[in-house]
Protein backbone atom coordinates (compact mmCIF):
# COMPACT_ATOMS: atom_id res chain seq x y z
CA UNK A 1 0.00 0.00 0.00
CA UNK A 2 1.46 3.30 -1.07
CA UNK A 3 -0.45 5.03 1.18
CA UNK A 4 0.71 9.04 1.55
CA UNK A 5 -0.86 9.36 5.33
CA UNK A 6 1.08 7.39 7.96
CA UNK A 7 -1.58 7.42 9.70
CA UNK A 8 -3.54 4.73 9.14
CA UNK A 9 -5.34 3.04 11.65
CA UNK A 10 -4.64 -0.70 11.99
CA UNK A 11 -8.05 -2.21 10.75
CA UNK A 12 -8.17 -5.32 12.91
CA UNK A 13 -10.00 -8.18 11.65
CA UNK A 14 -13.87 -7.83 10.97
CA UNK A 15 -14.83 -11.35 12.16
CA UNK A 16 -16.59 -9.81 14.92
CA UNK A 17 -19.07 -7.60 12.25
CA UNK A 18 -21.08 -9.66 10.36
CA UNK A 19 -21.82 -6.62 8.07
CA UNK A 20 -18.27 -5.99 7.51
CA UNK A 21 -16.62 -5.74 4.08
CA UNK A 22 -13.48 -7.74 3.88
CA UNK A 23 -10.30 -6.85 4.55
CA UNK A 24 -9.24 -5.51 1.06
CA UNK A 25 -12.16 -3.34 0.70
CA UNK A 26 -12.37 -1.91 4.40
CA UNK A 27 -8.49 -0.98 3.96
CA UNK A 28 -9.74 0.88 0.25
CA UNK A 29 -12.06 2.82 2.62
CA UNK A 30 -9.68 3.94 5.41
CA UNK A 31 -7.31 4.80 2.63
CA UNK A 32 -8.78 7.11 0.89
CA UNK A 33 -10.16 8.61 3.59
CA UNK A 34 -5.79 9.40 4.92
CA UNK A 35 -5.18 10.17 1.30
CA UNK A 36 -7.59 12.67 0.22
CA UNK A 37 -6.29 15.89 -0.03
CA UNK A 38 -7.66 20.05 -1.12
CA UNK A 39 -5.75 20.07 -4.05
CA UNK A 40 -4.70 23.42 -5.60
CA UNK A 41 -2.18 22.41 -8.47
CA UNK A 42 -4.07 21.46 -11.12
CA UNK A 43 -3.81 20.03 -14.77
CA UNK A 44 -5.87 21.35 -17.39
CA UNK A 45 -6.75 17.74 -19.25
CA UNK A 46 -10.45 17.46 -18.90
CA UNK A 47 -12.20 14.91 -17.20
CA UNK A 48 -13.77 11.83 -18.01
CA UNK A 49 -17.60 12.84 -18.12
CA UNK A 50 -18.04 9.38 -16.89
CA UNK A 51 -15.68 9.72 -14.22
CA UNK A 52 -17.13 13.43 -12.96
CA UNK A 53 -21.18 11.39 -13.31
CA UNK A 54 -19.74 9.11 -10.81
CA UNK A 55 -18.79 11.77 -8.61
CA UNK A 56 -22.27 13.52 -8.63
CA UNK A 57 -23.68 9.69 -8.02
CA UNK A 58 -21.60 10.13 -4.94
CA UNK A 59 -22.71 13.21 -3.79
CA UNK A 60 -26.54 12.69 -4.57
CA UNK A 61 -26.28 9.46 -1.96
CA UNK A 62 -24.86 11.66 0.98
CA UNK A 63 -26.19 11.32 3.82
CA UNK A 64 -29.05 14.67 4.66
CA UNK A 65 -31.14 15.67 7.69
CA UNK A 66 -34.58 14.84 7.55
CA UNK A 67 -33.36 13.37 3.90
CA UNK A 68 -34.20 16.81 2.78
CA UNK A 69 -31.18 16.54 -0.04
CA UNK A 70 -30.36 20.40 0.39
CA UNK A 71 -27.18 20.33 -2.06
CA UNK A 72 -27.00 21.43 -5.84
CA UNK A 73 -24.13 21.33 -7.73
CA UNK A 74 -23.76 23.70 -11.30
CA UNK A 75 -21.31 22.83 -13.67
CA UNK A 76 -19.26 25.84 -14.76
CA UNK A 77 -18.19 25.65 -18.50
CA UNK A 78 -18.97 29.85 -19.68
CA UNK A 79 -14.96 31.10 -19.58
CA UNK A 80 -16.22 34.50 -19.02
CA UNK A 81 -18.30 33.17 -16.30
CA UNK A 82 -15.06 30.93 -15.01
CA UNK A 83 -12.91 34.20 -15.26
CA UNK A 84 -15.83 36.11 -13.27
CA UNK A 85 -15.66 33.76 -10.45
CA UNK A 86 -12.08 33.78 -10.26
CA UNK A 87 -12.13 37.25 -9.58
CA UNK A 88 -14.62 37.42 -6.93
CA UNK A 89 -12.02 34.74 -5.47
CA UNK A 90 -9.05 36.96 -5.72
CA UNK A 91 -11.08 39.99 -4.37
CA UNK A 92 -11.98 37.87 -0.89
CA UNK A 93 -8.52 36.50 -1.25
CA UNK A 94 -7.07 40.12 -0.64
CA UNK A 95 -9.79 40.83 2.22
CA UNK A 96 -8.81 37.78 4.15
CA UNK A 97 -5.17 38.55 4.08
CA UNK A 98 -6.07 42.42 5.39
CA UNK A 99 -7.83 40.52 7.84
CA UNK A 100 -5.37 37.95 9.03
CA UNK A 101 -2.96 41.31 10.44
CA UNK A 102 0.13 39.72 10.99
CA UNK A 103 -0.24 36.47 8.90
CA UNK A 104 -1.74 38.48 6.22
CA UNK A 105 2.30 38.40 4.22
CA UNK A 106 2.63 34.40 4.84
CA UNK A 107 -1.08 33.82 3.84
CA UNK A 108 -0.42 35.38 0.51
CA UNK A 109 2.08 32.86 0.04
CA UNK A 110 -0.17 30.74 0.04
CA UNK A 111 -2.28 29.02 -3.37
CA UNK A 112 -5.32 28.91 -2.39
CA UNK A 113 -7.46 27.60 -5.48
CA UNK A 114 -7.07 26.33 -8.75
CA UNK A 115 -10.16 27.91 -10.31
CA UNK A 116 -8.37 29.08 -13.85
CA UNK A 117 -6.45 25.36 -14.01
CA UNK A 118 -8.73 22.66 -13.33
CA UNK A 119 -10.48 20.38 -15.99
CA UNK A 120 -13.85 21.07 -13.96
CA UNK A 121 -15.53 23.57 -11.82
CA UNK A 122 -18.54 23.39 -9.66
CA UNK A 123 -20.60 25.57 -7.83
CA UNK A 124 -22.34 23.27 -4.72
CA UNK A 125 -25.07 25.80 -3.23
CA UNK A 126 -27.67 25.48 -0.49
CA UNK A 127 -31.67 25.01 -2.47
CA UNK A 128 -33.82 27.70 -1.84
CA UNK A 129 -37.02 27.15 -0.22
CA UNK A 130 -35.00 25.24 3.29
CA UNK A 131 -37.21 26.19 5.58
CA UNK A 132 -39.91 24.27 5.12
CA UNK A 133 -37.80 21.37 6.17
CA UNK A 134 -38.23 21.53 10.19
CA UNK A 135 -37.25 17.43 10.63
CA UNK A 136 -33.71 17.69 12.51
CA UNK A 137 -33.31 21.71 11.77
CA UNK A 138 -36.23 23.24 14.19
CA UNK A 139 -33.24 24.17 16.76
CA UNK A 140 -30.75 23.27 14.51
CA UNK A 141 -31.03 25.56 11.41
CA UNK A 142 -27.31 24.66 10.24
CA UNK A 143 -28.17 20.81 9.66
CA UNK A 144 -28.40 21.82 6.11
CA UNK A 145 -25.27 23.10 5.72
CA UNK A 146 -23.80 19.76 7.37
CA UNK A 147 -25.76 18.02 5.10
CA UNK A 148 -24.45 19.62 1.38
CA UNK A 149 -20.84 19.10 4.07
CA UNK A 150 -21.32 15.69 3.81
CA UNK A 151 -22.42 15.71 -0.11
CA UNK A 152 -19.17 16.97 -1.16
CA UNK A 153 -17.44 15.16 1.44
CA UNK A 154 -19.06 11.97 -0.55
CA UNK A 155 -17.66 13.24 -3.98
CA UNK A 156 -14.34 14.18 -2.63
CA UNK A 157 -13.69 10.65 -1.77
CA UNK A 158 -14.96 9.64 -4.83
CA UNK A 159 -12.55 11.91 -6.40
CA UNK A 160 -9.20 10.16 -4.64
CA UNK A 161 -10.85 6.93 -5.29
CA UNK A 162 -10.33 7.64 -9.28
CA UNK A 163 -7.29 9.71 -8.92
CA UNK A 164 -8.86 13.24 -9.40
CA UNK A 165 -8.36 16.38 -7.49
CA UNK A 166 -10.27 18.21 -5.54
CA UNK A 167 -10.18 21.52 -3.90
CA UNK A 168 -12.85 23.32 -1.77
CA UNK A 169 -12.69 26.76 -1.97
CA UNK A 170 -14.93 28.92 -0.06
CA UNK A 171 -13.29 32.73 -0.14
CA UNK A 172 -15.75 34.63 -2.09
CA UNK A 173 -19.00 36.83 -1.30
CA UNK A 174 -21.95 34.33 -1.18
CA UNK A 175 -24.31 37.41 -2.15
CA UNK A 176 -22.00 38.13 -5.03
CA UNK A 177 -21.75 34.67 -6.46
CA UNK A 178 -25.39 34.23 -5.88
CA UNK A 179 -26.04 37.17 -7.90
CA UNK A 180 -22.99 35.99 -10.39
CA UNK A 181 -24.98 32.63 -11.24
CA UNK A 182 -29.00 34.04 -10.78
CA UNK A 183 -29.46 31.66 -8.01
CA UNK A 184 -33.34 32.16 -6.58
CA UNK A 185 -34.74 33.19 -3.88
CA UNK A 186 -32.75 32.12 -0.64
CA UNK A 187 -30.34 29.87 -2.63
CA UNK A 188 -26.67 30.05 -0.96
CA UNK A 189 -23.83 29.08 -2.60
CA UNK A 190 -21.42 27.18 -0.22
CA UNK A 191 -18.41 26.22 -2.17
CA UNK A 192 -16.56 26.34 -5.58
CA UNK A 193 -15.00 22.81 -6.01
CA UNK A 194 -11.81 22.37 -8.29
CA UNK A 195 -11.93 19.37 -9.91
CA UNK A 196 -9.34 17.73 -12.34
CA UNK A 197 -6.19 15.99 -12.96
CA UNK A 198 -2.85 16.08 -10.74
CA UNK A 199 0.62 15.65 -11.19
CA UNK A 200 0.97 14.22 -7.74
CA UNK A 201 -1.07 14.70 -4.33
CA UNK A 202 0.18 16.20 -1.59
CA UNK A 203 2.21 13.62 0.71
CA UNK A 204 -0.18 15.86 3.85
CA UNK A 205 -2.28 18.44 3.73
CA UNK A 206 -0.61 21.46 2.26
CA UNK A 207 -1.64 23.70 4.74
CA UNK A 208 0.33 21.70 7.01
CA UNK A 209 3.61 21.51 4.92
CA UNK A 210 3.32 25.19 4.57
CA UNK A 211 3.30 25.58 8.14
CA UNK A 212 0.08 26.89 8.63
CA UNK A 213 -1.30 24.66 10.99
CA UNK A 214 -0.98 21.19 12.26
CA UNK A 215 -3.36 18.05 12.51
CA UNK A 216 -4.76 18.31 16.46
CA UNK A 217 -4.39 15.47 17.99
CA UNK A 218 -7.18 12.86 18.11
CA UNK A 219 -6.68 13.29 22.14
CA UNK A 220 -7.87 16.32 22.39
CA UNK A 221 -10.93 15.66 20.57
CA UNK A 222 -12.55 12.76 21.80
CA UNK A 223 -13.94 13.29 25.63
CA UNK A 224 -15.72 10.59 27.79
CA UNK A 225 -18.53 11.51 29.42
CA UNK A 226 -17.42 15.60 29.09
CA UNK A 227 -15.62 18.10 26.89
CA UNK A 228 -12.23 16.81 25.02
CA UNK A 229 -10.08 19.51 26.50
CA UNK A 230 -11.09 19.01 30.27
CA UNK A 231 -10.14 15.60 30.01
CA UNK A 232 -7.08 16.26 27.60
């Protein structure tokens, strides 16, 4: 296994599950779970409309509250429209790095999308018309937003699973990109997804090779019976 992540957990044997997959196929899963990566390097080959149907398939069986399947995807093929987006990027690109003070020099560093180079780009938005879906979001509103979460979570995997990048990028004005792409009514657009081919994935995350941050440990997040951090 050339897997990129040492951190793999040891998988154990399933004998125990009756529902388990077998080995081969569980160790698929927890690998491309270690190896998927936000890509921002792209190639500009395009991709495999068979291969980017599959992803959608992947999406579309995510996991929603109240199975109220809030995600929808548009498919971005207009070059004007491409070049439009990509400056609404750049302009919230600049207003994060005012707003980082003094990590605004190493954040511009940074790449932080791939929206001119990649073979695909996506819009995933939030449908209009939410609230009327009350079933898991009457004091939890947000469970819609987990929900598209878990979508493109779905289609990133997907993604490492047939060797294609992926990058989520969310600096840009909602309002603005809403108004970009004539979304209706209370429609919110939640990401722009990169999608295409690679030269190589990152060996970790690259925000973590660039020395932005680090992976917490999985300590300090799991609690028993009380908050991670008071028993951390």
């Amino acid at each position: 296994m050339n897997n990129l992540d040492a951190g793999l957990p040891d998988i154990g044997d399933a004998a125990g599950a009756p529902h388990g997959y077998d080995d081969d196929a569980r160790s698929a899963v927890y690998r491309v779970i270690a190896e998927r990566r936000d890509m921002r390097h792209f190639r500009r080959d395009p991709v495999d409309p068979a291969a980017l149907r599959r992803l959608l398939w992947a999406a579309h069986h995510a996991p929603s509250v109240g199975y109220m399947q809030p995600w929808r995807f548009m498919r971005i093929t207009d070059v004007a429209l491409r070049t439009a987006i990509h400056a609404l990027v750049e302009e919230e690109r600049l207003a994060t790095a005012r707003a980082l003070g003094e990590r605004e020099e190493q954040f511009m560093r940074l790449k932080v999308e791939g929206v001119l180079d990649c073979g695909e780009l996506l819009v995933a938005a939030l449908c209009d018309g939410r609230d009327r879906h009350v079933f898991g979001r009457r004091t939890l509103p947000e469970m819609d937003l987990a929900s598209c979460a878990c979508a493109i979570q779905n289609m990133w995997l997907a993604a490492r699973a047939e060797g294609l990048g992926m990058g989520w990028v969310s600096i840009f004005d909602p309002h603005k990109l809403a108004a970009l792409l004539r979304m209706p009514g209370d429609a919110r657009p939640i990401a722009v997804l990169c999608i295409g081919h690679v030269d190589a994935f990152y060996r970790a995350p690259m925000l973590e090779l660039e020395g932005w941050a680090a992976r917490l440990p999985e300590g300090v997040l799991m609690g028993e019976n009380g908050w991670p951090e008071a028993a951390a």
